[in-house]
PDB file of N, CA and C in Angstrom:
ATOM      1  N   UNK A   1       0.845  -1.179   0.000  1.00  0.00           N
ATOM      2  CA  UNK A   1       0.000   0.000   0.000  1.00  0.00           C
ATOM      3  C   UNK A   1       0.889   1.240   0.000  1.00  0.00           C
ATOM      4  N   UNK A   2       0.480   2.085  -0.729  1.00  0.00           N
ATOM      5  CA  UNK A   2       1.106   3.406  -0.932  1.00  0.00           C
ATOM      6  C   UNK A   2       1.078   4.324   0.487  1.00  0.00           C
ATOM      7  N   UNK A   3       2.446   4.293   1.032  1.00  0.00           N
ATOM      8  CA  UNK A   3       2.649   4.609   2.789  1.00  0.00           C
ATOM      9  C   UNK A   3       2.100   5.813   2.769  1.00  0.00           C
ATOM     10  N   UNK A   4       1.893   6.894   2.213  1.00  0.00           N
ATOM     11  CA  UNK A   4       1.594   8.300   2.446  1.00  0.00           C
ATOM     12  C   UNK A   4      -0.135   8.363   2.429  1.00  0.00           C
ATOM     13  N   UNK A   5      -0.580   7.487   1.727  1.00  0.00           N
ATOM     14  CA  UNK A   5      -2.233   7.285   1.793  1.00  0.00           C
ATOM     15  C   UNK A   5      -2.360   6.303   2.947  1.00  0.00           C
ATOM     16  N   UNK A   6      -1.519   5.478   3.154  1.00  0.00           N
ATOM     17  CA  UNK A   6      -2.035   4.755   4.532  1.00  0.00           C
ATOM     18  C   UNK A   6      -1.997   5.680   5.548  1.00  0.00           C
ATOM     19  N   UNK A   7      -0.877   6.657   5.733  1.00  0.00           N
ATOM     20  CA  UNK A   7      -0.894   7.353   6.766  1.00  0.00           C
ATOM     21  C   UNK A   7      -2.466   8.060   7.017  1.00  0.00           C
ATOM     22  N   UNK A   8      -2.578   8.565   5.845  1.00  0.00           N
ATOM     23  CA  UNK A   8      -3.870   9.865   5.349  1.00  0.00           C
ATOM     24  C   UNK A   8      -4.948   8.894   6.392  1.00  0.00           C
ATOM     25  N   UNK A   9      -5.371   7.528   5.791  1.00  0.00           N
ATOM     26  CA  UNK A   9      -6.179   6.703   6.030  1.00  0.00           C
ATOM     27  C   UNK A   9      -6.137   6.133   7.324  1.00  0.00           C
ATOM     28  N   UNK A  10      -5.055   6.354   8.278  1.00  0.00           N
ATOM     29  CA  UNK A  10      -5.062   6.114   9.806  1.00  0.00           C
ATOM     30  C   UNK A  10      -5.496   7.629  10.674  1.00  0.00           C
ATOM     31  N   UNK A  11      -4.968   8.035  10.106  1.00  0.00           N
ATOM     32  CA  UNK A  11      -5.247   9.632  10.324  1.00  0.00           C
ATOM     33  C   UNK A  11      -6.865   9.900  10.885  1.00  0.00           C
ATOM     34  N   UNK A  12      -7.111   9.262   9.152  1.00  0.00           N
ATOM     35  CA  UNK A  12      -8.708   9.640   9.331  1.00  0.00           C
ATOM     36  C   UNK A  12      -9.850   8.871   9.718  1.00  0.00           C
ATOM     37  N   UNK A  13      -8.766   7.483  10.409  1.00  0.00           N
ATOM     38  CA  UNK A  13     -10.109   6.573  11.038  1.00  0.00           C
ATOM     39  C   UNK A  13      -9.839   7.130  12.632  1.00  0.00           C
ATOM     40  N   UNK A  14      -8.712   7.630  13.173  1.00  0.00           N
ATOM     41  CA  UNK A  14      -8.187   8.315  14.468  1.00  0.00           C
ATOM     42  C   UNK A  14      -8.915   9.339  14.470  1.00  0.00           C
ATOM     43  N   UNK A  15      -9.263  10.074  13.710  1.00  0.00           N
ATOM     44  CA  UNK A  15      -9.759  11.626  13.684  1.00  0.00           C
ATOM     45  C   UNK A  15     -10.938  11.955  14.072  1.00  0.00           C
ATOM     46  N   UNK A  16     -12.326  10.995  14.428  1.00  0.00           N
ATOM     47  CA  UNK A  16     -13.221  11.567  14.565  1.00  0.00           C
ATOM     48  C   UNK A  16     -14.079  11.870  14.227  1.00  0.00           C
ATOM     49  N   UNK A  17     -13.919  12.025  12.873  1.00  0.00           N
ATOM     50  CA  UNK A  17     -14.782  12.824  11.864  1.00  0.00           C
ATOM     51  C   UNK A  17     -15.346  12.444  10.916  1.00  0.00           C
ATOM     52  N   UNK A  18     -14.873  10.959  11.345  1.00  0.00           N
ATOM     53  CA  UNK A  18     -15.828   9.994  10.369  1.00  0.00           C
ATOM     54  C   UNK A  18     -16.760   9.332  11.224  1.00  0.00           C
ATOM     55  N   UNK A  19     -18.453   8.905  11.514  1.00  0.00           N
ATOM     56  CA  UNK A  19     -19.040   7.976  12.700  1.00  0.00           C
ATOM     57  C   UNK A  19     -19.132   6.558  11.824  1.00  0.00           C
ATOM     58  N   UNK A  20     -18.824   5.534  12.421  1.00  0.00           N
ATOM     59  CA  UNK A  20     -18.397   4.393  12.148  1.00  0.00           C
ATOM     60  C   UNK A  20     -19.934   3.649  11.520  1.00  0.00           C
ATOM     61  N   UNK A  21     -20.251   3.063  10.502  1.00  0.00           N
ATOM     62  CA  UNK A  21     -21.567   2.342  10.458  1.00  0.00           C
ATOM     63  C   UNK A  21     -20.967   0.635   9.386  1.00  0.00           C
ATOM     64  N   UNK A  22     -21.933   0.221   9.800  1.00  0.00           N
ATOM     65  CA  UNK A  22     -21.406  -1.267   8.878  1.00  0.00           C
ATOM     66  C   UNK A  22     -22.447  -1.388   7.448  1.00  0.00           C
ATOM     67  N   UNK A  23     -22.079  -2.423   6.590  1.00  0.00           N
ATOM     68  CA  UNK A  23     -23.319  -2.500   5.852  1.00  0.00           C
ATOM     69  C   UNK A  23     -22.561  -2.124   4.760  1.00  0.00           C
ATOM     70  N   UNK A  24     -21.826  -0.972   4.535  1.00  0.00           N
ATOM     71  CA  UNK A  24     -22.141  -0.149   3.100  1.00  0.00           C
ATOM     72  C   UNK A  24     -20.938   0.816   3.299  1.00  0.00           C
ATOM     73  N   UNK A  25     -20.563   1.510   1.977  1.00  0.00           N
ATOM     74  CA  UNK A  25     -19.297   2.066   2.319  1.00  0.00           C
ATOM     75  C   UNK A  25     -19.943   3.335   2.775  1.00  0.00           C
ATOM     76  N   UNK A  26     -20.754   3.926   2.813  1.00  0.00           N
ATOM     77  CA  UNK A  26     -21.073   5.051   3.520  1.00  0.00           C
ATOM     78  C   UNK A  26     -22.506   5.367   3.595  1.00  0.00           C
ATOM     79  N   UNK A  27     -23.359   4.960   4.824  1.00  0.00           N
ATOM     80  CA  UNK A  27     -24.692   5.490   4.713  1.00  0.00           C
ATOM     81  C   UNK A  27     -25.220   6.094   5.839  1.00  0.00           C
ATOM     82  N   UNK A  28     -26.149   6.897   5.396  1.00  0.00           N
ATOM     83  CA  UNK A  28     -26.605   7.651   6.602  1.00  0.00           C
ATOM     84  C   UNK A  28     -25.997   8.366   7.161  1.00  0.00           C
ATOM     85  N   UNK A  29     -24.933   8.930   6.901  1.00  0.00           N
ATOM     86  CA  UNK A  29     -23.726   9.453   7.718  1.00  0.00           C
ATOM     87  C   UNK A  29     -22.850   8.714   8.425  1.00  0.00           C
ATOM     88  N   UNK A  30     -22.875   7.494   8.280  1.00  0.00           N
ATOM     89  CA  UNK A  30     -21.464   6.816   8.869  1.00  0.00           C
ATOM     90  C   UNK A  30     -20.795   5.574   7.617  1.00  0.00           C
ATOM     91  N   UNK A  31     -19.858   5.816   8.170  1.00  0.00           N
ATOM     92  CA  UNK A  31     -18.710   4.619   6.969  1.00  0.00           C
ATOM     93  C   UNK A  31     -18.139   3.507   7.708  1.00  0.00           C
ATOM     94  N   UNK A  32     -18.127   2.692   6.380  1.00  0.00           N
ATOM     95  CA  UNK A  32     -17.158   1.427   7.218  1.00  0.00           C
ATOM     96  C   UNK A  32     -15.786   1.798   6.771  1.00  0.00           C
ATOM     97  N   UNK A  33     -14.651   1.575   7.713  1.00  0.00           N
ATOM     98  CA  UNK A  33     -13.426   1.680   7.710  1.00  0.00           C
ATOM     99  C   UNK A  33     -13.143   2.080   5.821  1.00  0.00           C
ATOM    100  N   UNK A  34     -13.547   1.277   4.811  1.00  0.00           N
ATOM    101  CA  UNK A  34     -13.135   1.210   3.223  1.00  0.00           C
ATOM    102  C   UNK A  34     -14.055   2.389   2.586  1.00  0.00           C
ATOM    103  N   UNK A  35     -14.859   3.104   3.563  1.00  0.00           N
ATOM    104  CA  UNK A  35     -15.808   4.208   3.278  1.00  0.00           C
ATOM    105  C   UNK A  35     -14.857   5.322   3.348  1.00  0.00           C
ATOM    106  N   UNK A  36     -14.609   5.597   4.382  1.00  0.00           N
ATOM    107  CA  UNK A  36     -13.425   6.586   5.092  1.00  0.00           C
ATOM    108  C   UNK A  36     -12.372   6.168   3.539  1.00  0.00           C
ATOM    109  N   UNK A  37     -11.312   5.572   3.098  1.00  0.00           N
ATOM    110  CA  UNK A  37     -10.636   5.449   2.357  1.00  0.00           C
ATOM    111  C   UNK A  37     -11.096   6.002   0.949  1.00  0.00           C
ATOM    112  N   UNK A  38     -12.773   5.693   0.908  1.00  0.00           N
ATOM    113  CA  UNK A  38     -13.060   6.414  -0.403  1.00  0.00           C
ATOM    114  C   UNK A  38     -13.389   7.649  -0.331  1.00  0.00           C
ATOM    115  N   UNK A  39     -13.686   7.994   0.818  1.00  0.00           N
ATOM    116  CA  UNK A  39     -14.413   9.655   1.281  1.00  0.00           C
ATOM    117  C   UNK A  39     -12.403  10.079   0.536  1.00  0.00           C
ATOM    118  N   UNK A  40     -11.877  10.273   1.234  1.00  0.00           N
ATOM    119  CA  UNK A  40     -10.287  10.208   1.305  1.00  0.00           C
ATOM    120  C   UNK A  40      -9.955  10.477  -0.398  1.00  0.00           C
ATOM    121  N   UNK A  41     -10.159   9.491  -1.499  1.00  0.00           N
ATOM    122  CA  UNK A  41      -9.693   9.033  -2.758  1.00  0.00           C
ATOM    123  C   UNK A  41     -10.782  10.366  -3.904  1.00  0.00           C
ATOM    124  N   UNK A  42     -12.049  10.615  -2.965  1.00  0.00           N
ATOM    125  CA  UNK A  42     -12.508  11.806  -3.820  1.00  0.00           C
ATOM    126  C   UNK A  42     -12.443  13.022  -3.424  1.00  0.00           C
ATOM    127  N   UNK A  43     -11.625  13.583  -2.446  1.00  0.00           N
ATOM    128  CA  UNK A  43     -11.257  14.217  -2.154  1.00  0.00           C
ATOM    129  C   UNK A  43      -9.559  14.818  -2.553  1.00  0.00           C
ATOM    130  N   UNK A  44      -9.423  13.517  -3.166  1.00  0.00           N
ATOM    131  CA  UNK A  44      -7.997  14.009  -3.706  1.00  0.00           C
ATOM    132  C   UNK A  44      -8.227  14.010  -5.593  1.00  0.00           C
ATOM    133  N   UNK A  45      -9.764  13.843  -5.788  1.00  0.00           N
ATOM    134  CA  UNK A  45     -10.078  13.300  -7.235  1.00  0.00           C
ATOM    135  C   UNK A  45      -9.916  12.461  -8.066  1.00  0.00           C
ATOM    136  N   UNK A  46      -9.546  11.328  -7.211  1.00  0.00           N
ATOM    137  CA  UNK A  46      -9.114  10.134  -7.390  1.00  0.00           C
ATOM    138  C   UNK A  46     -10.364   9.180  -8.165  1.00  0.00           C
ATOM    139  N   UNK A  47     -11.140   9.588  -7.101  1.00  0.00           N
ATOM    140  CA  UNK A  47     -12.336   8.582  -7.600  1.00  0.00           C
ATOM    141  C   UNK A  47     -13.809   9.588  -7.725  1.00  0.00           C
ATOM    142  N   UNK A  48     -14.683   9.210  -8.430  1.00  0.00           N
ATOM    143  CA  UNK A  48     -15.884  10.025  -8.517  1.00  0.00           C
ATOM    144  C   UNK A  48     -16.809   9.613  -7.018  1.00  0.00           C
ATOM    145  N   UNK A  49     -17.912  10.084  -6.728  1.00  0.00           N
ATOM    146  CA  UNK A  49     -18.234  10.357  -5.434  1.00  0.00           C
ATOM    147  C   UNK A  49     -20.298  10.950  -5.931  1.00  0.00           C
ATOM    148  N   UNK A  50     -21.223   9.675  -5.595  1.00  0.00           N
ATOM    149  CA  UNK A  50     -22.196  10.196  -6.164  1.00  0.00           C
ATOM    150  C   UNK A  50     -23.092  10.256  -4.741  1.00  0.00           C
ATOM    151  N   UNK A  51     -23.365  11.081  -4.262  1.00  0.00           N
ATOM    152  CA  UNK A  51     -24.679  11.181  -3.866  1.00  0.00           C
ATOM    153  C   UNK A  51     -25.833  10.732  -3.405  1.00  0.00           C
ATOM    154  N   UNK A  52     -25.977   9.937  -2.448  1.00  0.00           N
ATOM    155  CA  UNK A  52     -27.260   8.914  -2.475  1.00  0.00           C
ATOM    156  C   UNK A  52     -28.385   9.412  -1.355  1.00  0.00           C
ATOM    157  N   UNK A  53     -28.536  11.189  -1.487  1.00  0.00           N
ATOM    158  CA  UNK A  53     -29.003  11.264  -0.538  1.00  0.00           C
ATOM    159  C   UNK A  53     -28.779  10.863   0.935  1.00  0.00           C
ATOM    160  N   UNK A  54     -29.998  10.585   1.739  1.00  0.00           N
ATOM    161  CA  UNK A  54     -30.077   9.786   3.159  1.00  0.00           C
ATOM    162  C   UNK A  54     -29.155   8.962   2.937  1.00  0.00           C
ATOM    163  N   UNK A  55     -29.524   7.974   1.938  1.00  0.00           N
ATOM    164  CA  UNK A  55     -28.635   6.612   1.991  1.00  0.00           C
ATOM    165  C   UNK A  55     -27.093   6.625   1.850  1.00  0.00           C
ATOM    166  N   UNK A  56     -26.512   7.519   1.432  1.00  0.00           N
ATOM    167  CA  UNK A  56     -25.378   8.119   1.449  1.00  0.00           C
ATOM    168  C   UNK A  56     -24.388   8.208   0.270  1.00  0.00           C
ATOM    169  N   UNK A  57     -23.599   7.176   0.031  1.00  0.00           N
ATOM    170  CA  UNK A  57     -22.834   7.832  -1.193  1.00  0.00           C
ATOM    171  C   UNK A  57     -22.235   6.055  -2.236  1.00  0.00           C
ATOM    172  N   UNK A  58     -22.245   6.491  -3.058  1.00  0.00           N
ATOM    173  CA  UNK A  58     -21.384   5.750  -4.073  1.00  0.00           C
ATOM    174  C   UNK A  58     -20.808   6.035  -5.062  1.00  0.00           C
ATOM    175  N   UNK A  59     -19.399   4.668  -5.308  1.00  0.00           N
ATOM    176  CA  UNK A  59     -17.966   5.360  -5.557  1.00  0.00           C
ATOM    177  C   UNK A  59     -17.979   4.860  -6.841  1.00  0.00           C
ATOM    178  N   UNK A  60     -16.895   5.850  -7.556  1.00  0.00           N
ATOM    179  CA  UNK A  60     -16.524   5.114  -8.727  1.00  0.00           C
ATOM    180  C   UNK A  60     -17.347   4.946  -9.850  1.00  0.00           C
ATOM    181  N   UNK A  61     -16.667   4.565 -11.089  1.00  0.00           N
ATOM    182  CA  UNK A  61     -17.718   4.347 -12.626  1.00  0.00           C
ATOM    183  C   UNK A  61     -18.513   3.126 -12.539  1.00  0.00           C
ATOM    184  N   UNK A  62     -18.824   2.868 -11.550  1.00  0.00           N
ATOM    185  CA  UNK A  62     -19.593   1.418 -11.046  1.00  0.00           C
ATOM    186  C   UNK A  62     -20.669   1.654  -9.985  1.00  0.00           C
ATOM    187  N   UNK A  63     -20.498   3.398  -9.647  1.00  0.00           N
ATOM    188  CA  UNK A  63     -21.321   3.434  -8.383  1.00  0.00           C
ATOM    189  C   UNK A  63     -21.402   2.339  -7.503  1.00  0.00           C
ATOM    190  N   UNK A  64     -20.399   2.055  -6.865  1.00  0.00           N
ATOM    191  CA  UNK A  64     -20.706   1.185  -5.874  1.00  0.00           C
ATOM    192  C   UNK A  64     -20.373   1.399  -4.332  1.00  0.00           C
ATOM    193  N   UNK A  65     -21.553   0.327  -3.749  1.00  0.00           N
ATOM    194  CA  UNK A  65     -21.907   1.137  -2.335  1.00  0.00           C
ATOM    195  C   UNK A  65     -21.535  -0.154  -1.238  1.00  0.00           C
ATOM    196  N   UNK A  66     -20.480  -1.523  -1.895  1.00  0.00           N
ATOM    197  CA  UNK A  66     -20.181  -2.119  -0.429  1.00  0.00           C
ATOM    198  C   UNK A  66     -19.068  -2.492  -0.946  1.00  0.00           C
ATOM    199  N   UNK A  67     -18.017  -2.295  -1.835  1.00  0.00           N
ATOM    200  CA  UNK A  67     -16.714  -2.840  -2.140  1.00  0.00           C
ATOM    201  C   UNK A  67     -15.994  -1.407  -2.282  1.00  0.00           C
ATOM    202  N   UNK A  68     -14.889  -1.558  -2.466  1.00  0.00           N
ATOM    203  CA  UNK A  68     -13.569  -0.764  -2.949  1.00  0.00           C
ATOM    204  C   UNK A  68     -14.016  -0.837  -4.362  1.00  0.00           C
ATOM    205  N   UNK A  69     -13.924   0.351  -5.197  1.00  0.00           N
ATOM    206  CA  UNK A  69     -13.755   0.386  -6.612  1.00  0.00           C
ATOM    207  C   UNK A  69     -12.301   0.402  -6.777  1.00  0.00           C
ATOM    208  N   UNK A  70     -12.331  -0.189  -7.972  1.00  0.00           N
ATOM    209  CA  UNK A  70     -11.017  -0.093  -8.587  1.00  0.00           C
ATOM    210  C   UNK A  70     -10.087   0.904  -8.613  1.00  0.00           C
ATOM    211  N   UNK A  71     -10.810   1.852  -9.132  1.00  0.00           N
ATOM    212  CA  UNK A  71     -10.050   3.586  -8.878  1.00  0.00           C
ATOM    213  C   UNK A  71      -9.490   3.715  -7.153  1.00  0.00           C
ATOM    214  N   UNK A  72      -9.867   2.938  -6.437  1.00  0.00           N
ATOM    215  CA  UNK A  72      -9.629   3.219  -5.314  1.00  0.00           C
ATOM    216  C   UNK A  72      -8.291   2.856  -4.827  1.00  0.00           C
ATOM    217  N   UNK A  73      -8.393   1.347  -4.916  1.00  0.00           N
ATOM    218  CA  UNK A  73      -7.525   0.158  -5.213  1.00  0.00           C
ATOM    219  C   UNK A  73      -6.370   0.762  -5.751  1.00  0.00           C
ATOM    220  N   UNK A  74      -6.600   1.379  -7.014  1.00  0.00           N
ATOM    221  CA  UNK A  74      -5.020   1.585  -7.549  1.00  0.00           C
ATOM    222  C   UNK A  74      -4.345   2.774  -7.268  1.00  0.00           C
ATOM    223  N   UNK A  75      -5.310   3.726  -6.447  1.00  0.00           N
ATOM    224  CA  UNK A  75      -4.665   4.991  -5.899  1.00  0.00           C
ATOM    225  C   UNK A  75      -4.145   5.102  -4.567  1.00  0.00           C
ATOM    226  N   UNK A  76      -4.821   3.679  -3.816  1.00  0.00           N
ATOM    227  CA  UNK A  76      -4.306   3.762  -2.686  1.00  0.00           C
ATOM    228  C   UNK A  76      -3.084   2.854  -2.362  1.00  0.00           C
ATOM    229  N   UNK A  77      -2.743   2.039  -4.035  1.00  0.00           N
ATOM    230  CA  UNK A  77      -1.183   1.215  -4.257  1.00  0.00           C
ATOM    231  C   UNK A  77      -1.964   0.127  -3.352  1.00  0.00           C
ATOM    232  N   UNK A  78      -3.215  -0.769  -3.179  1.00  0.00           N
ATOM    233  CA  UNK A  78      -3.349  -1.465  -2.644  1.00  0.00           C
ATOM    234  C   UNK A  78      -3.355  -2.791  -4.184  1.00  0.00           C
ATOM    235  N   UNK A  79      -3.407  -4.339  -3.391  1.00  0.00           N
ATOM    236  CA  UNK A  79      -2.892  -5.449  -4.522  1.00  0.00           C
ATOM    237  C   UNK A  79      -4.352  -5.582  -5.363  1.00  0.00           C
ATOM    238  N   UNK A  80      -4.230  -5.426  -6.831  1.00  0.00           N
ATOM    239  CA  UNK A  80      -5.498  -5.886  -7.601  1.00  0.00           C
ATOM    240  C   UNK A  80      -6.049  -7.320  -6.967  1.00  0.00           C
ATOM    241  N   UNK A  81      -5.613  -7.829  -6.006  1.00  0.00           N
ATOM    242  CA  UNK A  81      -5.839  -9.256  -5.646  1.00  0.00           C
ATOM    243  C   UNK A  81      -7.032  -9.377  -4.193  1.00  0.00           C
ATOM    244  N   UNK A  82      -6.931  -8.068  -3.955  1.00  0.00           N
ATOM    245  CA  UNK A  82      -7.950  -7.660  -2.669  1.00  0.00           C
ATOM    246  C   UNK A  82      -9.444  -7.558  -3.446  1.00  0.00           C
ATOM    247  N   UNK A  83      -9.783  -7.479  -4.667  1.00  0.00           N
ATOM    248  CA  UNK A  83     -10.882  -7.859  -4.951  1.00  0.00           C
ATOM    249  C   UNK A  83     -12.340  -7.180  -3.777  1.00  0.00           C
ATOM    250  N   UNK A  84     -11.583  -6.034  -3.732  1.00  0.00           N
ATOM    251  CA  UNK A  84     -12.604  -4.954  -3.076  1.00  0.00           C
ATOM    252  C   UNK A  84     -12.393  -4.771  -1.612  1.00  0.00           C
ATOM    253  N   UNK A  85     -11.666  -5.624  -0.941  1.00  0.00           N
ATOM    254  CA  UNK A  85     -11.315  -5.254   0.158  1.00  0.00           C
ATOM    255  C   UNK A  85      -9.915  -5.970   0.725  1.00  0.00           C
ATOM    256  N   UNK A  86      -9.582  -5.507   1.394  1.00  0.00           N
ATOM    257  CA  UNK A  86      -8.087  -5.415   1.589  1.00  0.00           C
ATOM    258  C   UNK A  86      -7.780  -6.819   3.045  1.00  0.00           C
ATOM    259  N   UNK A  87      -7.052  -7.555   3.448  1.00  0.00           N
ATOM    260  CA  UNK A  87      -6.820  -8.593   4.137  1.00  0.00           C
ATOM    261  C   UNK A  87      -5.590  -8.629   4.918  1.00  0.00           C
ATOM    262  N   UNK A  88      -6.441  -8.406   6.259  1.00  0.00           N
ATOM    263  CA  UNK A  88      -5.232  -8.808   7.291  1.00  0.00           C
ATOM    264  C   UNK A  88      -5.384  -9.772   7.961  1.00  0.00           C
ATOM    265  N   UNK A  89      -4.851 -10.408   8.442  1.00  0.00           N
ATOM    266  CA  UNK A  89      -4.560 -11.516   9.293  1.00  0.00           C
ATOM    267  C   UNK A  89      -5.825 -12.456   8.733  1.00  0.00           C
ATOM    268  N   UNK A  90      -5.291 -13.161   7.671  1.00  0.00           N
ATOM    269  CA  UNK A  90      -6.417 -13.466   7.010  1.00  0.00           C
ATOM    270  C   UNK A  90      -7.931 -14.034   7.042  1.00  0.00           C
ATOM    271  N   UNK A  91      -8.540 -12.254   7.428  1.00  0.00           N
ATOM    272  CA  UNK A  91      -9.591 -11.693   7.176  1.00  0.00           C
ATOM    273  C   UNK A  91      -9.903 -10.273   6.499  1.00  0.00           C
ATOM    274  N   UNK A  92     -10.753 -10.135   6.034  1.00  0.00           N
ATOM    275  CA  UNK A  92     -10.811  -9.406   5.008  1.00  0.00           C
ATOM    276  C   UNK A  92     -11.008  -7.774   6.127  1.00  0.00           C
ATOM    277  N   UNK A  93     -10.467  -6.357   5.995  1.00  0.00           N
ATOM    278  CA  UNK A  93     -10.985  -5.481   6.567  1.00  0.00           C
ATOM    279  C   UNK A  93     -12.513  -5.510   6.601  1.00  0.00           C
ATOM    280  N   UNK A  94     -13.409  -5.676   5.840  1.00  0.00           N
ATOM    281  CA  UNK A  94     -14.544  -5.375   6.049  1.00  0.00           C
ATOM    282  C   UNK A  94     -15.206  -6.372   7.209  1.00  0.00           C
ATOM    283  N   UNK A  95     -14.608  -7.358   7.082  1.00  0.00           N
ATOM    284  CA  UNK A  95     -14.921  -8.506   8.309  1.00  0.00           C
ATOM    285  C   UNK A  95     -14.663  -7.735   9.316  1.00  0.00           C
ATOM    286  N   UNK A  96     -13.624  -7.640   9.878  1.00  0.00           N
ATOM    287  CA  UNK A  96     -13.395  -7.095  10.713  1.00  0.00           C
ATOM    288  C   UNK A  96     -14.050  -5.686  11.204  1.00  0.00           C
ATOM    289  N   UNK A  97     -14.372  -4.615  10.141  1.00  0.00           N
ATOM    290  CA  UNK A  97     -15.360  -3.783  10.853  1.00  0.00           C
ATOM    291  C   UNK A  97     -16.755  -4.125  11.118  1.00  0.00           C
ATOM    292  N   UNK A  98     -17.275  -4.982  10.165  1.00  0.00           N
ATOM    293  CA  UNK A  98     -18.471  -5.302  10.259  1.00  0.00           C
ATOM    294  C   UNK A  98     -18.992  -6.187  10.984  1.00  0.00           C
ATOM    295  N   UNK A  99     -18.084  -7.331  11.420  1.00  0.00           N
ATOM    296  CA  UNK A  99     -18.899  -8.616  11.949  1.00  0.00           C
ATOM    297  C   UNK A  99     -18.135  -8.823  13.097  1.00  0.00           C
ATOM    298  N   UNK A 100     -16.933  -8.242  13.257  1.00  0.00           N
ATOM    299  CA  UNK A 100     -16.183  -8.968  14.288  1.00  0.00           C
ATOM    300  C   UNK A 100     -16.395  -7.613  15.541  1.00  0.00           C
ATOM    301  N   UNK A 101     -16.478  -6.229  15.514  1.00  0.00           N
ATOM    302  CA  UNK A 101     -16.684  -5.226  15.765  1.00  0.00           C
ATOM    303  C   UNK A 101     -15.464  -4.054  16.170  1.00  0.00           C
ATOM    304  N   UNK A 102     -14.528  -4.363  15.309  1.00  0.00           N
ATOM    305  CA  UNK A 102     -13.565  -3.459  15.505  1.00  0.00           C
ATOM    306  C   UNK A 102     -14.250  -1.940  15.734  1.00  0.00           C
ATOM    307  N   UNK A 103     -13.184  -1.410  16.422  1.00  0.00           N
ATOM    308  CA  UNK A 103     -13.397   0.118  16.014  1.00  0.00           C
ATOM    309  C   UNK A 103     -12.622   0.983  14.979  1.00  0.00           C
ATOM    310  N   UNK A 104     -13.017   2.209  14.782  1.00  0.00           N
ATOM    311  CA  UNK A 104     -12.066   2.573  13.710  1.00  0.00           C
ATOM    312  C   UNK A 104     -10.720   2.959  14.200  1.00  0.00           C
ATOM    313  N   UNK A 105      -9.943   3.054  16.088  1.00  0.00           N
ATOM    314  CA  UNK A 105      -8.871   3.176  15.922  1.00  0.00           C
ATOM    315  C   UNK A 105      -8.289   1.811  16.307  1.00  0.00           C
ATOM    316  N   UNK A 106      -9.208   0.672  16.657  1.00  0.00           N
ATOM    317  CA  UNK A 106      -8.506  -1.208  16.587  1.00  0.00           C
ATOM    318  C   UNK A 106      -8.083  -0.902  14.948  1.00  0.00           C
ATOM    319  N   UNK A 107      -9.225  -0.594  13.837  1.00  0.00           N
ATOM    320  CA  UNK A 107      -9.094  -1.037  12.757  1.00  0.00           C
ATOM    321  C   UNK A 107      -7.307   0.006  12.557  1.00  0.00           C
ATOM    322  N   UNK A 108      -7.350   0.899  12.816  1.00  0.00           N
ATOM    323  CA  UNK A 108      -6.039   2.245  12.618  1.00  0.00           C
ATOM    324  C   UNK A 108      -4.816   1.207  12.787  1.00  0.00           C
ATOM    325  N   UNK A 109      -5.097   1.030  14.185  1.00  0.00           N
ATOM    326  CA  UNK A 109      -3.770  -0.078  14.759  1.00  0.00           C
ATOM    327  C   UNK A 109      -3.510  -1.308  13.652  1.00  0.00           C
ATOM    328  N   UNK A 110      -4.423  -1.932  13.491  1.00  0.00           N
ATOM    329  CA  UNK A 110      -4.436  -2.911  12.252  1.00  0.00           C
ATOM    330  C   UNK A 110      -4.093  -2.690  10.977  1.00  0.00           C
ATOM    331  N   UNK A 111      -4.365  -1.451  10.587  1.00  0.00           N
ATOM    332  CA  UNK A 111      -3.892  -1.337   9.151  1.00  0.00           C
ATOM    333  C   UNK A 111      -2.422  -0.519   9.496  1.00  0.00           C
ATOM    334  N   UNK A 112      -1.877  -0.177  10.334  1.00  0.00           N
ATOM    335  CA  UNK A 112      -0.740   0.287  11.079  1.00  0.00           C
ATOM    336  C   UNK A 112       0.592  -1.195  10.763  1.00  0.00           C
ATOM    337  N   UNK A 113      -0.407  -2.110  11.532  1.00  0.00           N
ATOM    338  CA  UNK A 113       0.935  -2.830  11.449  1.00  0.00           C
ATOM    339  C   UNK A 113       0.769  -4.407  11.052  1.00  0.00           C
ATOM    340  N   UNK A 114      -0.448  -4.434  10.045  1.00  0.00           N
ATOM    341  CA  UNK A 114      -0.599  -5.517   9.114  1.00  0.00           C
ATOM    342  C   UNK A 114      -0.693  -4.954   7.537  1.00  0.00           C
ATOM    343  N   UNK A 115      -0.857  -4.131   6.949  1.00  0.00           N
ATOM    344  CA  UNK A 115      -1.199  -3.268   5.675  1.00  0.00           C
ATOM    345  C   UNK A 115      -0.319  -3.121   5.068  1.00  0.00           C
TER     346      UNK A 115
END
């Protein structure tokens, strides 16, 4: 992974300013950990960023609202082999925010020093 976007991306699961939700990369006003990374990727214009109202947002020329788009993937130097989400200790990040109940600074620590 490209170290200067991981940093960005620990930064901004530490920061606050994202409220944590599961399900979807961003709804209702909260993101899962790979939400935060895309909020992040259209903000640098990396990736497109649509609108879903209430329901919140989707990424990329695929509009999509529970994986990593590709555009994401290759801006954040993560492996075409993560197939939408990224794997530590082999489980997938989204496991881990979603089912196992990390938080976003367990998940920080984790992508700190497995990523």
């Amino acid at each position: 992974m490209n170290p200067e976007i991981k940093d960005k991306w620990i930064t901004a699961l530490e920061s606050g300013e994202f409220e944590q939700g599961k399900g979807s990369l961003a709804d209702n006003g909260r993101y899962c950990c790979l939400g935060v990374l895309c909020e992040l990727a259209a903000r640098e214009g990396a990736v497109q960023r649509f609108s879903l109202g209430a329901r919140g947002a989707a990424y990329g020329a695929l509009k999509l609202t529970g994986v990593l788009p590709t555009e994401v993937e290759e801006w954040a130097g993560l492996p075409a082999s993560c197939h939408g989400a990224p794997y530590i200790m082999d489980m997938s990040i989204t496991d881990w925010n979603d089912h196992k109940g990390k938080t976003f600074n367990e998940l920080a620590i984790m992508i700190k020093e497995h990523l």
